[in-house]
C-alpha atoms as a PDB file:
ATOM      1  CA  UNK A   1       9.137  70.191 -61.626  1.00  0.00           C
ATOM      2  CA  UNK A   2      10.794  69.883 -58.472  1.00  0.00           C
ATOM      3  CA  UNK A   3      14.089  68.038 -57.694  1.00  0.00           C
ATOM      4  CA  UNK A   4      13.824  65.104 -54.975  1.00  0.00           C
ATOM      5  CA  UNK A   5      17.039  64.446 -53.332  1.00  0.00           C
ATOM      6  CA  UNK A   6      17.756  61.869 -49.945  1.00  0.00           C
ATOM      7  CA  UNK A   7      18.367  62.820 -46.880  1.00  0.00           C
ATOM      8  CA  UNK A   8      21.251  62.535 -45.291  1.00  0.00           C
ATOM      9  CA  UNK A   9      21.798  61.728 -41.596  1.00  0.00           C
ATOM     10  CA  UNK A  10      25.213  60.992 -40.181  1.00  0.00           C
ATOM     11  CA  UNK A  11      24.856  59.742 -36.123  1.00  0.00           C
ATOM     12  CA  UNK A  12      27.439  58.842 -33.973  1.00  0.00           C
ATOM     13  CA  UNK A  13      25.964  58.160 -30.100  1.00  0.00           C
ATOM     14  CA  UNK A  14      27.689  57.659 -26.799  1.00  0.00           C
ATOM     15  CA  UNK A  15      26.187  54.818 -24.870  1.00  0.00           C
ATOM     16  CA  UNK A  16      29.824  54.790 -22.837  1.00  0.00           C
ATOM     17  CA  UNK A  17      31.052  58.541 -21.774  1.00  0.00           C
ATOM     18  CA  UNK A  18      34.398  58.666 -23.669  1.00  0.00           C
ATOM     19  CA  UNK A  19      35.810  60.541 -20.576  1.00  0.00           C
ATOM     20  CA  UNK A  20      34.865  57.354 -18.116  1.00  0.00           C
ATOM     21  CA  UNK A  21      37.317  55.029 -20.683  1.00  0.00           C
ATOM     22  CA  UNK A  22      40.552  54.075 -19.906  1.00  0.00           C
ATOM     23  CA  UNK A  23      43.403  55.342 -21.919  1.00  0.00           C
ATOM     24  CA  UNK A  24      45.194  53.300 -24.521  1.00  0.00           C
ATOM     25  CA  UNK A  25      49.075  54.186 -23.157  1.00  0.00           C
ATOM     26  CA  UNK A  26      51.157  50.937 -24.905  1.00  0.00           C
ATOM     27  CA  UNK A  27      50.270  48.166 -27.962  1.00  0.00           C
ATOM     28  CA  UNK A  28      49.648  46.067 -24.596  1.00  0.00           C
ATOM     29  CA  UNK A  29      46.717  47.963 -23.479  1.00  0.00           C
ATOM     30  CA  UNK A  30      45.371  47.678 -27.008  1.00  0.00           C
ATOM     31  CA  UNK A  31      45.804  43.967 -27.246  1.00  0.00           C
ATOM     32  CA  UNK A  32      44.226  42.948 -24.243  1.00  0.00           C
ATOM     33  CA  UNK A  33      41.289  45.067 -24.657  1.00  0.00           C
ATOM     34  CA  UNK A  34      41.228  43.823 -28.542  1.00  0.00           C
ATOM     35  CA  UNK A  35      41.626  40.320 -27.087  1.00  0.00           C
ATOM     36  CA  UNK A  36      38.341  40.971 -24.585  1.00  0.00           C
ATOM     37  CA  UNK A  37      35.873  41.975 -27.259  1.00  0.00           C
ATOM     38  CA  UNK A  38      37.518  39.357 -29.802  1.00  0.00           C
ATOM     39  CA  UNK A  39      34.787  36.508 -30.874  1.00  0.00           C
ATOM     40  CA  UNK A  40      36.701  33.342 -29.700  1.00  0.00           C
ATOM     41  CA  UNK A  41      34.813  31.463 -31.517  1.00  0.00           C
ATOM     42  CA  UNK A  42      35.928  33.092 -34.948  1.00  0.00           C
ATOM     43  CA  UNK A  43      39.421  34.316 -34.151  1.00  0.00           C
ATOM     44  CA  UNK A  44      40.906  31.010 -35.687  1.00  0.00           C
ATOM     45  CA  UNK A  45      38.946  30.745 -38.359  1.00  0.00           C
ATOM     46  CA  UNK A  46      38.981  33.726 -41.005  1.00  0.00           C
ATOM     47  CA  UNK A  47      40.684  37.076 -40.527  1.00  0.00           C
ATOM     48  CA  UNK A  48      38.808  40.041 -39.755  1.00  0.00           C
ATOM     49  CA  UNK A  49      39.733  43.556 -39.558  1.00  0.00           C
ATOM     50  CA  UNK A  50      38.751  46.209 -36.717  1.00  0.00           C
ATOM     51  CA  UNK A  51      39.476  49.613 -35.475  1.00  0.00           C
ATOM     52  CA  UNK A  52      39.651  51.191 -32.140  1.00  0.00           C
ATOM     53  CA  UNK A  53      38.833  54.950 -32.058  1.00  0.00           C
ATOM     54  CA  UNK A  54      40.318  56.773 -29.758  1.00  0.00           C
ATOM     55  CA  UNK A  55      39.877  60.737 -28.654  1.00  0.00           C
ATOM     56  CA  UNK A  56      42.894  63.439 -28.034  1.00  0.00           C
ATOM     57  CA  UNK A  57      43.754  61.723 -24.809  1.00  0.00           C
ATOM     58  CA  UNK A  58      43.797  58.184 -26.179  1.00  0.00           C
ATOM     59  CA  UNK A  59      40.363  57.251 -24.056  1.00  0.00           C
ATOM     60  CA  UNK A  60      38.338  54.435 -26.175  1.00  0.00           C
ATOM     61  CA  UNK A  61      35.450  55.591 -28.334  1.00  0.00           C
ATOM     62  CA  UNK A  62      34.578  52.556 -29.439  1.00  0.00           C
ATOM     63  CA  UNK A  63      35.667  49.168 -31.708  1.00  0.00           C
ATOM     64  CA  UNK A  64      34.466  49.358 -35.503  1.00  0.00           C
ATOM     65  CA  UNK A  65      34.920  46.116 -37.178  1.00  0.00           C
ATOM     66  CA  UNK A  66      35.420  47.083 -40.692  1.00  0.00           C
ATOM     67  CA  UNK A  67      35.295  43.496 -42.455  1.00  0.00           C
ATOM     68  CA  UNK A  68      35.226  40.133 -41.990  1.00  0.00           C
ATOM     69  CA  UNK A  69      36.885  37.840 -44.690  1.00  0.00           C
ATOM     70  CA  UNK A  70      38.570  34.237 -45.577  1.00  0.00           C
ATOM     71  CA  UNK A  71      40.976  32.221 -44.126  1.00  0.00           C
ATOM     72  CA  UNK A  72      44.051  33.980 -45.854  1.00  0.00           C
ATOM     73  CA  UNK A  73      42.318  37.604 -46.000  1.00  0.00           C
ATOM     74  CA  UNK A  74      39.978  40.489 -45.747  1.00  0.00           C
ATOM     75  CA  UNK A  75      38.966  43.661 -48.128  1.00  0.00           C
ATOM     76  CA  UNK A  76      39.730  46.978 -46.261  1.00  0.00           C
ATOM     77  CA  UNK A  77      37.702  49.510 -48.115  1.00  0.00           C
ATOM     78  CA  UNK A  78      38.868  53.399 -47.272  1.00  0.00           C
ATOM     79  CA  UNK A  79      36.643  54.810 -47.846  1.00  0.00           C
ATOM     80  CA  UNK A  80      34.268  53.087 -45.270  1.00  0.00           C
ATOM     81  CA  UNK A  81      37.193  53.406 -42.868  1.00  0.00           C
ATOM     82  CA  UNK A  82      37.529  57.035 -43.020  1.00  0.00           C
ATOM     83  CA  UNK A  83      33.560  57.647 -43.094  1.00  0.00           C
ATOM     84  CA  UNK A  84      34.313  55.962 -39.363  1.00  0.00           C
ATOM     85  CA  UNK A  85      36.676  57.454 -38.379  1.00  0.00           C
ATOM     86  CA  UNK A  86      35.509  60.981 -39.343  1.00  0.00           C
ATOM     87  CA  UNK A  87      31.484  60.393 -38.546  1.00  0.00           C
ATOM     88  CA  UNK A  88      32.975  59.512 -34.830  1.00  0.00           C
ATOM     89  CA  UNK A  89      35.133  62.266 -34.630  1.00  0.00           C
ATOM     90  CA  UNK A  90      38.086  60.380 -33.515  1.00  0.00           C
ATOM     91  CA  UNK A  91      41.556  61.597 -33.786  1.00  0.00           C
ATOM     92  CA  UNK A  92      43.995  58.536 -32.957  1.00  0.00           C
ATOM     93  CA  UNK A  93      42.835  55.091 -34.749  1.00  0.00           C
ATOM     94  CA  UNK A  94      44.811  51.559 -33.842  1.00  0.00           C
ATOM     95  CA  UNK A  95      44.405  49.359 -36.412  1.00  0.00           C
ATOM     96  CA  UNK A  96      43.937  45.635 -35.825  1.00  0.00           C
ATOM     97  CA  UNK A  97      43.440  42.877 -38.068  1.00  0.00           C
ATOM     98  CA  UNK A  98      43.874  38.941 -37.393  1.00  0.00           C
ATOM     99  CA  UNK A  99      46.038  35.961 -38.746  1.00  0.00           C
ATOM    100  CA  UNK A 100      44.096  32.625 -37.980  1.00  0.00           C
ATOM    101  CA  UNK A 101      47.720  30.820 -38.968  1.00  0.00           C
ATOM    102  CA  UNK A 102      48.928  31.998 -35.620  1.00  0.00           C
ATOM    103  CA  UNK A 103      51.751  33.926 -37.598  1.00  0.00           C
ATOM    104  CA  UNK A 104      52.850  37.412 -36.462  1.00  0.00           C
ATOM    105  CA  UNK A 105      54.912  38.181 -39.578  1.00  0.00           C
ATOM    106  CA  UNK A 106      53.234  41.064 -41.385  1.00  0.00           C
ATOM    107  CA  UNK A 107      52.972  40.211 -45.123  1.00  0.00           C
ATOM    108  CA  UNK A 108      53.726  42.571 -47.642  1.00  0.00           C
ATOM    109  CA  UNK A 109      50.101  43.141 -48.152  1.00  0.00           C
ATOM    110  CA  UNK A 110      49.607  43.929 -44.656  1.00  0.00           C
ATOM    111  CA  UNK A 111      52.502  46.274 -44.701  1.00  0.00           C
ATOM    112  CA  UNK A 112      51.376  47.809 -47.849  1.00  0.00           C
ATOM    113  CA  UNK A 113      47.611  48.515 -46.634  1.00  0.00           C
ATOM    114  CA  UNK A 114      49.160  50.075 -43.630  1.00  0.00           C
ATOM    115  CA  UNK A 115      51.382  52.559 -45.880  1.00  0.00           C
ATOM    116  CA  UNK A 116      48.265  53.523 -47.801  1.00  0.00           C
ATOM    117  CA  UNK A 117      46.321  54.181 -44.464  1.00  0.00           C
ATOM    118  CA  UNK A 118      48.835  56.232 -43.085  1.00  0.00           C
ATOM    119  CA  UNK A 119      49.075  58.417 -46.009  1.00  0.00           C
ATOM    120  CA  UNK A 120      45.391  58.687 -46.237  1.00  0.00           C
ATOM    121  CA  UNK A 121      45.405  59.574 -42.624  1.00  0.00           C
ATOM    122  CA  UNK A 122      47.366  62.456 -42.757  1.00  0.00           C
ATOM    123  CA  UNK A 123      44.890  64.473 -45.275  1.00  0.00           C
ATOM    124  CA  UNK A 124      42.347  64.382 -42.167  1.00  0.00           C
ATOM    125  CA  UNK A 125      44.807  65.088 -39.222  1.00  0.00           C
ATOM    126  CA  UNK A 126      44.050  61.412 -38.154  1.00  0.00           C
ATOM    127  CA  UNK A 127      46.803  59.498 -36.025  1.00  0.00           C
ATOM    128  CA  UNK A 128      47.485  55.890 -36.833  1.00  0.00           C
ATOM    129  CA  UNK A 129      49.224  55.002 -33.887  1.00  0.00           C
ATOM    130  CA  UNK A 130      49.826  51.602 -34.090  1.00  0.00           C
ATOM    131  CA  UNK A 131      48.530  48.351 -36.540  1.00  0.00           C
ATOM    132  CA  UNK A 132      48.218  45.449 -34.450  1.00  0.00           C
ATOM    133  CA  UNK A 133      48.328  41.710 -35.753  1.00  0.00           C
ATOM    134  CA  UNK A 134      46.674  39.228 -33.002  1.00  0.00           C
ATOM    135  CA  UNK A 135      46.284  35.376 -33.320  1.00  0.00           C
ATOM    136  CA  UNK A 136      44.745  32.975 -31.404  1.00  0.00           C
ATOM    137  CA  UNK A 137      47.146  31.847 -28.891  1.00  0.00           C
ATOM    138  CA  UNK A 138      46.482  35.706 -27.270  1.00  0.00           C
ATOM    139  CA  UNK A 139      50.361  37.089 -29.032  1.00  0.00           C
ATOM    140  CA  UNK A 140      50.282  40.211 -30.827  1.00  0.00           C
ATOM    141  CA  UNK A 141      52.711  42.021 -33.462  1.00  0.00           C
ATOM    142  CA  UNK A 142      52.849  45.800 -33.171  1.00  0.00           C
ATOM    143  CA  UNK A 143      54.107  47.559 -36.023  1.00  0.00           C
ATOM    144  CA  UNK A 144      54.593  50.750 -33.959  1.00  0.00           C
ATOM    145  CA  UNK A 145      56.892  48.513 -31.473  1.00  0.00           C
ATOM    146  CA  UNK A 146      58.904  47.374 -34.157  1.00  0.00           C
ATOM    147  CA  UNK A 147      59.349  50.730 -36.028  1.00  0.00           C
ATOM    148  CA  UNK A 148      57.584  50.049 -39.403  1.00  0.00           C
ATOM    149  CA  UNK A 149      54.610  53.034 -38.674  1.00  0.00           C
END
């Protein structure tokens, strides 16, 4: 008897040339472009977590938006974040995740999760280079600007 086993196909395509992207060079940069592809509409009214992937030279690969959640929350699985971040061969990630309070504080949760990416990131030579917290007024916390990456 012969064994039957899936296929599996991993894909990441450029519809964008990576090289024709801007550079991310400050937590700035990375807002306002977060703020751009942000749905209004939502932004208020549950958090959500993304990802921007970046290349060597900081250029934009692409936005991932990992999860969408409640009012007070969202599941980050790792797994799924790394299969990203590896299947797009990206080696600088910005993490970004919403409050839809309008508070910048990070909780301890959110400063917790960020510990636990970090570490994680360093088994696949992956640089987090900054976690960014935006709310709907357009402000933004950067954890790398206030030294807690």
């Amino acid at each position: 008897m012969k064994n039957k086993v899936n296929e599996i196909q991993i894909s990441y395509r450029e519809k964008i040339r990576t090289s024709k992207s801007d550079a991310i060079k400050s937590s700035d940069d990375a807002a306002k472009l977060i703020y751009k592809s942000w749905d209004e509409s939502t932004i208020g009214l549950h958090e959500s977590f993304k990802v921007l992937l970046l290349n060597n030279s900081n250029k934009i690969k692409g936005i991932y938006q990992l999860s969408s959640g409640g009012i007070t929350g969202t599941l980050v699985d790792l797994r799924i974040l790394f299969a990203v971040i590896l299947k797009t061969l990206s080696v600088g990630v910005i993490l970004v995740h919403n409050h839809p309070s309008g508070k910048l504080k990070p909780s301890e949760a959110d400063k917790q999760l960020t510990t636990k990416i970090k570490e994680a990131a360093k088994l696949f030579d992956v640089n987090i280079l900054d976690h960014l917290i935006v709310v709907p007024n357009g402000s933004y916390y950067s954890f790398a600007d206030n030294g807690m990456l």
